[in-house]
Every structure is written in C-alpha cells, then in structure tokens.
Protein backbone atom coordinates (compact mmCIF):
# COMPACT_ATOMS: atom_id res chain seq x y z
CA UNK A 1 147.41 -7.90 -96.01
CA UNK A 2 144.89 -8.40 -98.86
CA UNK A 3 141.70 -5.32 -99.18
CA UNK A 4 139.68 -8.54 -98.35
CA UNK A 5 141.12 -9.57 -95.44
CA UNK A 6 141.13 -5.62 -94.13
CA UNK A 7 137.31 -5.52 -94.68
CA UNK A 8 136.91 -8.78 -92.97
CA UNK A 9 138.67 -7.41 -89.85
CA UNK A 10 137.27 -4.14 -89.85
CA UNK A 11 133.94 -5.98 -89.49
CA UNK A 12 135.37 -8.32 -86.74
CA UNK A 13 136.77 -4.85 -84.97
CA UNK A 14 132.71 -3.58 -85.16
CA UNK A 15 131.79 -6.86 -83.83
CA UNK A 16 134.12 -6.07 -80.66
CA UNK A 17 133.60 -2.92 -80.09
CA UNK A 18 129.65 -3.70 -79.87
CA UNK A 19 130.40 -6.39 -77.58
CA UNK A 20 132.52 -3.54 -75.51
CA UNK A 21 129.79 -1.20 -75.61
CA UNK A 22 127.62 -3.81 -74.26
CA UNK A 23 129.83 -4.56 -71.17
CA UNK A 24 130.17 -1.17 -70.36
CA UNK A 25 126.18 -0.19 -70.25
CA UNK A 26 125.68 -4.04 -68.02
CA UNK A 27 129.25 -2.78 -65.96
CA UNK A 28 129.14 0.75 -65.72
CA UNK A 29 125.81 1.10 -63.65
CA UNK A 30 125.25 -0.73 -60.79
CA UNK A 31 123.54 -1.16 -57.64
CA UNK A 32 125.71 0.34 -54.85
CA UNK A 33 127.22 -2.36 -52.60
CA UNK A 34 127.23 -4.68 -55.79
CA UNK A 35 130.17 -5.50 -57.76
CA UNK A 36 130.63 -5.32 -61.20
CA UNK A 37 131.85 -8.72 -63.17
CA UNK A 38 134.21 -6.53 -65.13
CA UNK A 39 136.14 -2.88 -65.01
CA UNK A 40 134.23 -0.93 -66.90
CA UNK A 41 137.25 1.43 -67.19
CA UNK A 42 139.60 -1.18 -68.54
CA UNK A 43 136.34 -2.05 -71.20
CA UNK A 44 136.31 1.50 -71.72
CA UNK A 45 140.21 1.74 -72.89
CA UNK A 46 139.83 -1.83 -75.11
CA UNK A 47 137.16 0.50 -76.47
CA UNK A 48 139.26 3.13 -77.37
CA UNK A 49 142.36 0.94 -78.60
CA UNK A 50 139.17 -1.10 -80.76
CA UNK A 51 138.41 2.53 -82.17
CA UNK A 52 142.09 3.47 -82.84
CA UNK A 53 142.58 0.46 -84.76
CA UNK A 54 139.43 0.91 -86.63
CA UNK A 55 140.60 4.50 -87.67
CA UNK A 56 143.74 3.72 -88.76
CA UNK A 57 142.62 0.72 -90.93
CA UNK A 58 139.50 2.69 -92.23
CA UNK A 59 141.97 4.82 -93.84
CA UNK A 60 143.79 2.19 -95.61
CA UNK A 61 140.70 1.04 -97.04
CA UNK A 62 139.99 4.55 -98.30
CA UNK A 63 142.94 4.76 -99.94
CA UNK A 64 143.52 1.15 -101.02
CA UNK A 65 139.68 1.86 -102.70
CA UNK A 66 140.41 5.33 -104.45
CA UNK A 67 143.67 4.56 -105.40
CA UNK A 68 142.76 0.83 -107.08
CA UNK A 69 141.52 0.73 -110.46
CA UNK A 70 139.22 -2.12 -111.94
CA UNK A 71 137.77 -1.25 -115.80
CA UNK A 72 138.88 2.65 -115.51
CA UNK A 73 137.03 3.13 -112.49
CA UNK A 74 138.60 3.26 -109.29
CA UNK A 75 137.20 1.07 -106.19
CA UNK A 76 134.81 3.88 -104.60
CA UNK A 77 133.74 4.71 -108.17
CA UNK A 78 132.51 1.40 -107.99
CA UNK A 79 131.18 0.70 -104.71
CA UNK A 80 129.41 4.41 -105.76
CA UNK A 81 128.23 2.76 -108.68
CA UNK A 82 126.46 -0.32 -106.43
CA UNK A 83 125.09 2.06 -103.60
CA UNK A 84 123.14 4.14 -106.49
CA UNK A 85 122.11 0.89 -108.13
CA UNK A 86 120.94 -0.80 -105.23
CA UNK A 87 119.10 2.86 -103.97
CA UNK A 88 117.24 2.65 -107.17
CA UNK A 89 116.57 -0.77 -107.45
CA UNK A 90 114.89 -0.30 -104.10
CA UNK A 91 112.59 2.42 -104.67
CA UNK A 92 111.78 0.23 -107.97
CA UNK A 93 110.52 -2.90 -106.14
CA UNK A 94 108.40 -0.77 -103.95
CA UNK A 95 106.92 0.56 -106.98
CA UNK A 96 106.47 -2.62 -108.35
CA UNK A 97 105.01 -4.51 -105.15
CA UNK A 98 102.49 -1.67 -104.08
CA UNK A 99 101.02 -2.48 -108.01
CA UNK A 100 100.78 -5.92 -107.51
CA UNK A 101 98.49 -5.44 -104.07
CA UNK A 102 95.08 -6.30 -104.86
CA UNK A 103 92.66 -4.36 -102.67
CA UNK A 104 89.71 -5.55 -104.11
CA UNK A 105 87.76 -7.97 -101.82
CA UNK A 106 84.90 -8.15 -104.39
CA UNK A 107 83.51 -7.99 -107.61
CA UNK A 108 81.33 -4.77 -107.16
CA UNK A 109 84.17 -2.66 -105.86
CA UNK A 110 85.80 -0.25 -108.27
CA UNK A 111 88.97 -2.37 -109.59
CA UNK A 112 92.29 -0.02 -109.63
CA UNK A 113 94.46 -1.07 -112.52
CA UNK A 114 98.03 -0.25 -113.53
CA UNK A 115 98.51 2.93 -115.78
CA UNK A 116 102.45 2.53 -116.79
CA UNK A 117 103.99 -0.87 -118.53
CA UNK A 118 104.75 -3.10 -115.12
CA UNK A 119 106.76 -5.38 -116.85
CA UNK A 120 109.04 -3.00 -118.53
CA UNK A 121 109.69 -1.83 -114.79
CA UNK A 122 110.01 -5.72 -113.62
CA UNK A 123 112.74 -6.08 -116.55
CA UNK A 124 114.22 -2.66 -115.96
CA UNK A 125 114.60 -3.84 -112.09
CA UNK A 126 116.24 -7.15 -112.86
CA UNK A 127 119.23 -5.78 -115.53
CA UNK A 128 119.40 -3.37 -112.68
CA UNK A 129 119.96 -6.36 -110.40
CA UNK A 130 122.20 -8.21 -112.68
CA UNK A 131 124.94 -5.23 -112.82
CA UNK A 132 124.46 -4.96 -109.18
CA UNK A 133 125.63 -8.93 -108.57
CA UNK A 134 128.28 -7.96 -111.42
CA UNK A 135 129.84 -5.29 -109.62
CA UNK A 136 129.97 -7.13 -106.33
CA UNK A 137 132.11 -10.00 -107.91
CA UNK A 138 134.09 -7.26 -109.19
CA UNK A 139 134.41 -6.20 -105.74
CA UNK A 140 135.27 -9.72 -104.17
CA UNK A 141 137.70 -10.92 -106.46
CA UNK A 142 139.67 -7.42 -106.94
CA UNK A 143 139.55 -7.15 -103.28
CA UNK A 144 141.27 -10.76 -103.01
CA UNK A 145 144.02 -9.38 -105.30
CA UNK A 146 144.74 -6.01 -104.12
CA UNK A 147 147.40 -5.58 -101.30
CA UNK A 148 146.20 -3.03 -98.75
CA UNK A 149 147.89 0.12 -99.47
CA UNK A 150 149.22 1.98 -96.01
C-alpha cells in the first residue's frame, strides 16, 4: 500500500468512526418503552475495531514519514516545515488585513496610517505561500511513491 493511499484511508476510518459516534449518542439514549434502530453496543465495538485500525495504521504513517527522505529531510521534517510555514503565514495575513481596515467614516476624523513597509510584508507572505504549495507537491507526489513501511 502506497503512504497516499494510507492517508486516504486513515481519513475514510475518521469519517466512520464520526458516523459511529453519531449512532451511538441518537442509539444509546432513549425513551423507555422505545426501541432503538440500531445496537448501540454492536456500534460501540465497530467503534473500537474503527479505533484499532486507526492505531495500528497511524503508526505506519509515523514511521513511513520519519523514516522517508525527500531533499535530506525526512517526511515529518517536512510536514514540520509546512505546519510552521502555514502558522506564520497566518499570523501574517492577520497583520496584513487588520492594516488594510479603514475605520475612517469621514474626512474630519483622525486618519490612522501604516507605520512598517505593508508591501514588504504582502511579498514576504506570498514567497511564504509559494514554499508552502512547494512542499505540499513534495508531499503528494513522494507520498504516491513511497510504499507504506509496517
């Protein structure tokens, strides 16, 4: 099994297992006299077997990504990399959207302006960006190509 396809059905397993959790709350408590539509225990233990599975392939994933090398840097260097991009390319945009907010309803109020270069920060924000989409086709296609380790 590819990385890919792991990460694909690790999502699918979340899916289920939020779908389970769901039956369970609408099965589990009911009004007395009524019947349920399904066994919440048997939901309960396709729960469980959901989580086992998720567990075991979590761990493959783990160390599929620290064991997998792309440009010197293993996979969770990488996906490290993106996380710390993307936090700081967040807290950027904020920075740069609460400048561009324009209070000022009139000509007689007092007019705020911008005391740091704005469009160094918009440029800074959109390499940032770039290396982010960079990595994450880094990501896809090495996780295409890479076998799942066990």
């Amino acid at each position: 099994m590819k990385l890919a396809e792991a990460l694909l059905e690790k999502a699918a397993i979340n899916t289920r297992m939020s779908e389970l959790r769901d039956l369970v709350v609408q099965n589990g408590f009911i009004q007395e006299g009524d019947t349920p539509i399904d066994d919440a225990n048997d939901t309960l233990k396709e729960f469980e077997e959901c989580y086992r599975k998720l567990v075991a392939l979590e761990r493959k994933i783990i160390r599929t990504n620290s064991e997998t090398t792309v440009n010197n840097l293993t996979l969770s260097q990488l996906i490290g990399e993106k996380k710390m991009l993307k936090t700081k390319s967040d807290q950027l945009k904020k920075i740069i959207d609460s400048c561009k907010t324009n209070n000022r309803y009139s000509r007689s109020e007092i007019k705020h302006v911008v005391i740091f270069d704005l469009k160094k920060l918009v440029k800074e924000n959109e390499a940032i960006t770039a290396s982010i989409r960079k990595i994450e086709m880094t990501l896809a296609q090495t996780n295409w190509q890479t076998e799942l380790l066990e």
